[in-house]
Each structure stands twice: as C-alpha cells, then as structure tokens.
Protein backbone atom coordinates (compact mmCIF):
# COMPACT_ATOMS: atom_id res chain seq x y z
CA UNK A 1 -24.32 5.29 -19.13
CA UNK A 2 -21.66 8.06 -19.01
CA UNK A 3 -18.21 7.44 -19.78
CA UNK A 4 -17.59 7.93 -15.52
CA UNK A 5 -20.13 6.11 -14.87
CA UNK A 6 -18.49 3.09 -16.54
CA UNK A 7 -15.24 3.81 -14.97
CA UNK A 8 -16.62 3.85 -11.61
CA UNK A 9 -18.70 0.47 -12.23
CA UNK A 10 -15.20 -1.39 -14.04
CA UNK A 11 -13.38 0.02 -10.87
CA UNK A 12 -15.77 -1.51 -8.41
CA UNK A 13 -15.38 -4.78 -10.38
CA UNK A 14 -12.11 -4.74 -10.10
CA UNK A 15 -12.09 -3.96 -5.93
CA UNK A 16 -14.58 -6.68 -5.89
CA UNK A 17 -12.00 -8.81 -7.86
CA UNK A 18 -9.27 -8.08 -5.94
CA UNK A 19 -10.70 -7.29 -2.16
CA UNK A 20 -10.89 -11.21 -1.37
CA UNK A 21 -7.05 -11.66 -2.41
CA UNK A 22 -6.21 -8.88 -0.97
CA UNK A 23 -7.89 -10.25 2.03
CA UNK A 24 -7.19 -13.37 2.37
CA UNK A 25 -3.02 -11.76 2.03
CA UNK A 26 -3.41 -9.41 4.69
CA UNK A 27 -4.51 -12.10 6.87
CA UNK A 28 -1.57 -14.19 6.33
CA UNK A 29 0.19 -11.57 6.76
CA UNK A 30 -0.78 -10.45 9.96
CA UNK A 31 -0.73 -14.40 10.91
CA UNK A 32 3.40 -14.46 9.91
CA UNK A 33 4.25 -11.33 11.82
CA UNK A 34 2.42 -13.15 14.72
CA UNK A 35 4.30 -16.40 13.81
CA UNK A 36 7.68 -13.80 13.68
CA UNK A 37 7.11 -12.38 17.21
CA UNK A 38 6.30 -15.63 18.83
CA UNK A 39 9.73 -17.43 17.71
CA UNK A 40 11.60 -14.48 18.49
CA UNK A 41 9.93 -14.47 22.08
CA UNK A 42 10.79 -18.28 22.00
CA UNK A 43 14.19 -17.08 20.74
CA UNK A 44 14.89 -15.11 23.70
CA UNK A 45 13.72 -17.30 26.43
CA UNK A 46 15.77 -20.44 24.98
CA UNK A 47 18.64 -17.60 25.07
CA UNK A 48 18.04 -16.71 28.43
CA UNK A 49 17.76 -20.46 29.39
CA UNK A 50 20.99 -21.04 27.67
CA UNK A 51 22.88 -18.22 29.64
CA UNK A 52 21.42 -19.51 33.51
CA UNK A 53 22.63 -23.11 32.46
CA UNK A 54 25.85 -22.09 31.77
CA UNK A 55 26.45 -19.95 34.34
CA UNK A 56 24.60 -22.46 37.15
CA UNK A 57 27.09 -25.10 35.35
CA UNK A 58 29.88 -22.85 35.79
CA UNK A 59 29.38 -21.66 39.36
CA UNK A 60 29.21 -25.36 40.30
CA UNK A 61 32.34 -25.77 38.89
CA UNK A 62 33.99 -23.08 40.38
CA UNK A 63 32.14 -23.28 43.66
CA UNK A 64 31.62 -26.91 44.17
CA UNK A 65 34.11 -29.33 45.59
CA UNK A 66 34.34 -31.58 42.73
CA UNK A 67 35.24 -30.04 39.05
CA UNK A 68 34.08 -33.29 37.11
CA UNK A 69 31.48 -34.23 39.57
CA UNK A 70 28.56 -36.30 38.11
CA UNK A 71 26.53 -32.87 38.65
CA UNK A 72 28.76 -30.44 37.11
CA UNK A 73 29.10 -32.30 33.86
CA UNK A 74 25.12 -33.11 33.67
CA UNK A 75 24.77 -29.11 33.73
CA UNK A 76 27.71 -28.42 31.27
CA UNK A 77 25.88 -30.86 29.12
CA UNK A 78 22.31 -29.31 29.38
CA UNK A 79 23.86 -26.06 28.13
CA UNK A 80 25.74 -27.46 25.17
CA UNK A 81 21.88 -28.75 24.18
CA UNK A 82 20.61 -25.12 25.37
CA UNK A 83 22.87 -23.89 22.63
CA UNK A 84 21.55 -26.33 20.04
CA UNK A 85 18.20 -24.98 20.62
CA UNK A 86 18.87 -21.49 20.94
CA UNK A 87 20.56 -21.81 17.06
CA UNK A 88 18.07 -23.80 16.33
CA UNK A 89 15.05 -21.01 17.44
CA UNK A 90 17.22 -18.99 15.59
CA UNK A 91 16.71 -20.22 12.36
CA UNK A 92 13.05 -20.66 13.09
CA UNK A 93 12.63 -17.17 13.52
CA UNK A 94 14.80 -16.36 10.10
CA UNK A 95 11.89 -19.00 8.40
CA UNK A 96 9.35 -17.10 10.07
CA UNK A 97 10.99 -13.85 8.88
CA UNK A 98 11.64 -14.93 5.25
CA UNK A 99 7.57 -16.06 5.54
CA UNK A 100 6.62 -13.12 6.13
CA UNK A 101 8.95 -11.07 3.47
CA UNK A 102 7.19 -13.34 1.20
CA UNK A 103 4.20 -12.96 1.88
CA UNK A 104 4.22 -9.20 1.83
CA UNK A 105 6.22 -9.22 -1.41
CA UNK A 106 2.79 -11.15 -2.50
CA UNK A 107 0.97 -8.43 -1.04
CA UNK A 108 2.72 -5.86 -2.83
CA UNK A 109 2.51 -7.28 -6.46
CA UNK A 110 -1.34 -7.83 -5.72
CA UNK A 111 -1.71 -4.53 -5.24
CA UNK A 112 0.61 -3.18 -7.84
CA UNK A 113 -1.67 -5.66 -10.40
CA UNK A 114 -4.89 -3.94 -9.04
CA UNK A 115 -3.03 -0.01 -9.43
CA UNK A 116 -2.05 -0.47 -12.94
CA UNK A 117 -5.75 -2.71 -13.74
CA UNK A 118 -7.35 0.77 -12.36
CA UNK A 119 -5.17 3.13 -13.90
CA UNK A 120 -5.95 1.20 -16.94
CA UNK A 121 -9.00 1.61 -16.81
CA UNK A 122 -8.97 5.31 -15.75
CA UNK A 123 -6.91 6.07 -19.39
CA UNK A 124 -9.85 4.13 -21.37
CA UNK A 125 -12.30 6.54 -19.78
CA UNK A 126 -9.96 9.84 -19.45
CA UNK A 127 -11.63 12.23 -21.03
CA UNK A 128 -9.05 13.19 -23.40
CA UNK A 129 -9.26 9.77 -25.32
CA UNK A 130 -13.16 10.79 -25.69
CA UNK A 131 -14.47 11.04 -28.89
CA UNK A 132 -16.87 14.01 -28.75
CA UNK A 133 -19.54 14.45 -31.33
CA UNK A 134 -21.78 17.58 -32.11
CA UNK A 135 -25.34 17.44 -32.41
CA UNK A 136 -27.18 20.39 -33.99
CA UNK A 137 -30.22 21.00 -32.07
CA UNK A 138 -32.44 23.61 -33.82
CA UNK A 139 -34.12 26.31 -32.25
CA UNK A 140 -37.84 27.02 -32.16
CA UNK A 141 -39.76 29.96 -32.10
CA UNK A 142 -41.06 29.23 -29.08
CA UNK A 143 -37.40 28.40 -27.13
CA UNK A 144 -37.03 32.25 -27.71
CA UNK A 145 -37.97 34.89 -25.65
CA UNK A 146 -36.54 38.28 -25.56
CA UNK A 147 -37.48 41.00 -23.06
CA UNK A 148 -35.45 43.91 -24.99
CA UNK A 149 -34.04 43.98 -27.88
CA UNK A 150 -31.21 47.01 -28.42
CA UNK A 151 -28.74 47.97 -30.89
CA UNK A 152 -25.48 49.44 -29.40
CA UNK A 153 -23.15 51.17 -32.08
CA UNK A 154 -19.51 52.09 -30.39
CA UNK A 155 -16.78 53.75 -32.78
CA UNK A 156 -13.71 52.67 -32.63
CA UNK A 157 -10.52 53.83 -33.82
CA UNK A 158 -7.27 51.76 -35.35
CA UNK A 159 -3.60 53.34 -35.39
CA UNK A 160 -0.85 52.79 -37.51
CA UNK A 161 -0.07 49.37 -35.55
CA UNK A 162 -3.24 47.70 -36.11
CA UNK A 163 -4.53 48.14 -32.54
CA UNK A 164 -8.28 49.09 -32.20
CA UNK A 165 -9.43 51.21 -29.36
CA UNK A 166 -12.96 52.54 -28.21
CA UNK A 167 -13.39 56.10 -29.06
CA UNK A 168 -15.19 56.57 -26.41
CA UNK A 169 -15.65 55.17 -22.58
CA UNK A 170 -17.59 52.08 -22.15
CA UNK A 171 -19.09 51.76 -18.97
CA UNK A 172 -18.81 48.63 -16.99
C-alpha cells in the first residue's frame, strides 16, 4: 500500500475509534442543555409563582379588613415557601449548568485526543519524513523509438564577466 493509503486507513481507524465516544458525548450533551432549559423554565415559573403570592398576600393585607387574619398570614406563608423553591430551582439550574460545562469540557478533550492522534499520524506519513529510494531501471532497445534524430550546433559567446550569450537568435 502507499504511504497515503495507510494514512487514510489509520485515520479511519481512528474515526471509527473515536465516533462512538464522540457519540455517545454529544448525546449527553444535547440531553444537559435540555436538562438546562427545562430547570430554567421551572426557574421562571416558581419565580413568577413566587411574585403573584406575594403580591395576592400583600393586597389582602392592604385591602382586606383584617391585617393578621387567618387568610393573610396562610398567603404570607405560601410565599416565604415560594421563595424556598424559587432558590432552590435556582441551584438546580446552576447543577444543570455545571453538567453541562462538564460534559462539553469532556467533549472538547475527546476531540482534542482524536486532533493530535490524527495529526500524529499525518507526520508519520508526511511525505517529508519519507525515505525515498532509487531504482535503476534499464532501458531496452526496444523502449526506444525515435522519429528524427538532429544535431543542432548554436555558438555562443562569453564576455569578460563570465556571462554566455547566443550569437545568434533562437527561435521559440
């Protein structure tokens, strides 16, 4: 086999090597972005539940007749737990983030690896680092043909500087 020949069949070894990885990383990737969005979406709706029970809790306050009414303080304590889960969906999203940072970061060194395996294996085969060898092949009498055969003599003339020129004009 020729030298490219062998590069191309080590570099299609090493896709083959790597594609499944790779793979199986892009898919949990694209599973942790989904995980990302879905607790920020979560995120937002426990923040916009947060925000409606305090302001229902404080509009009964200010609007109702009683300020420590049995109602008022059930609502003022639903949004103090709203608040517990909104930091807490928070943080879940932050996980979900730092998952995903990860799990590119995996991504990224897997394909680094796989780069520098190829460009490895591009320098074995570069055809500077070939060794070339010459083979004499020997002509036969009957590899030649000639159709004319002429002898061309053209003078030429060499000044005091060393520089030969044509005496006369050669035609191109």
């Amino acid at each position: 086999l020729a030298a490219r020949e062998v590069r191309d069949l080590e570099i299609e070894k090493l896709k083959t090597k790597y594609s499944s990885k790779m793979q199986t990383l892009k898919n949990r990737l694209l599973t942790a972005e989904q995980r990302v969005q879905q607790k920020e979406q979560e995120a937002k709706r426990v923040k916009m539940e947060t925000f409606l029970n305090l302001g229902t809790s404080l509009l009964g306050a200010v609007l109702g007749n009683k300020l420590a009414s049995r109602t008022n303080l059930s609502k003022a304590g639903t949004a103090a737990k709203s608040f517990g889960r909104q930091a807490q969906k928070q943080s879940d999203v932050a996980r979900a983030e730092e998952s995903l940072e990860s799990i590119q970061k995996q991504y990224d060194e897997l394909e680094q690896q796989f780069r520098s395996e190829v460009d490895e294996v591009e320098s074995k085969v570069n055809s500077h680092n070939l060794e070339l060898e010459a083979i004499e092949i020997p002509s036969r009498k009957t590899d030649i043909r000639l159709k004319r055969l002429a002898l061309i003599w053209i003078p030429w003339q060499v000044d005091a500087t060393g520089i030969a020129t044509p005496l006369v004009d050669i035609p191109t």
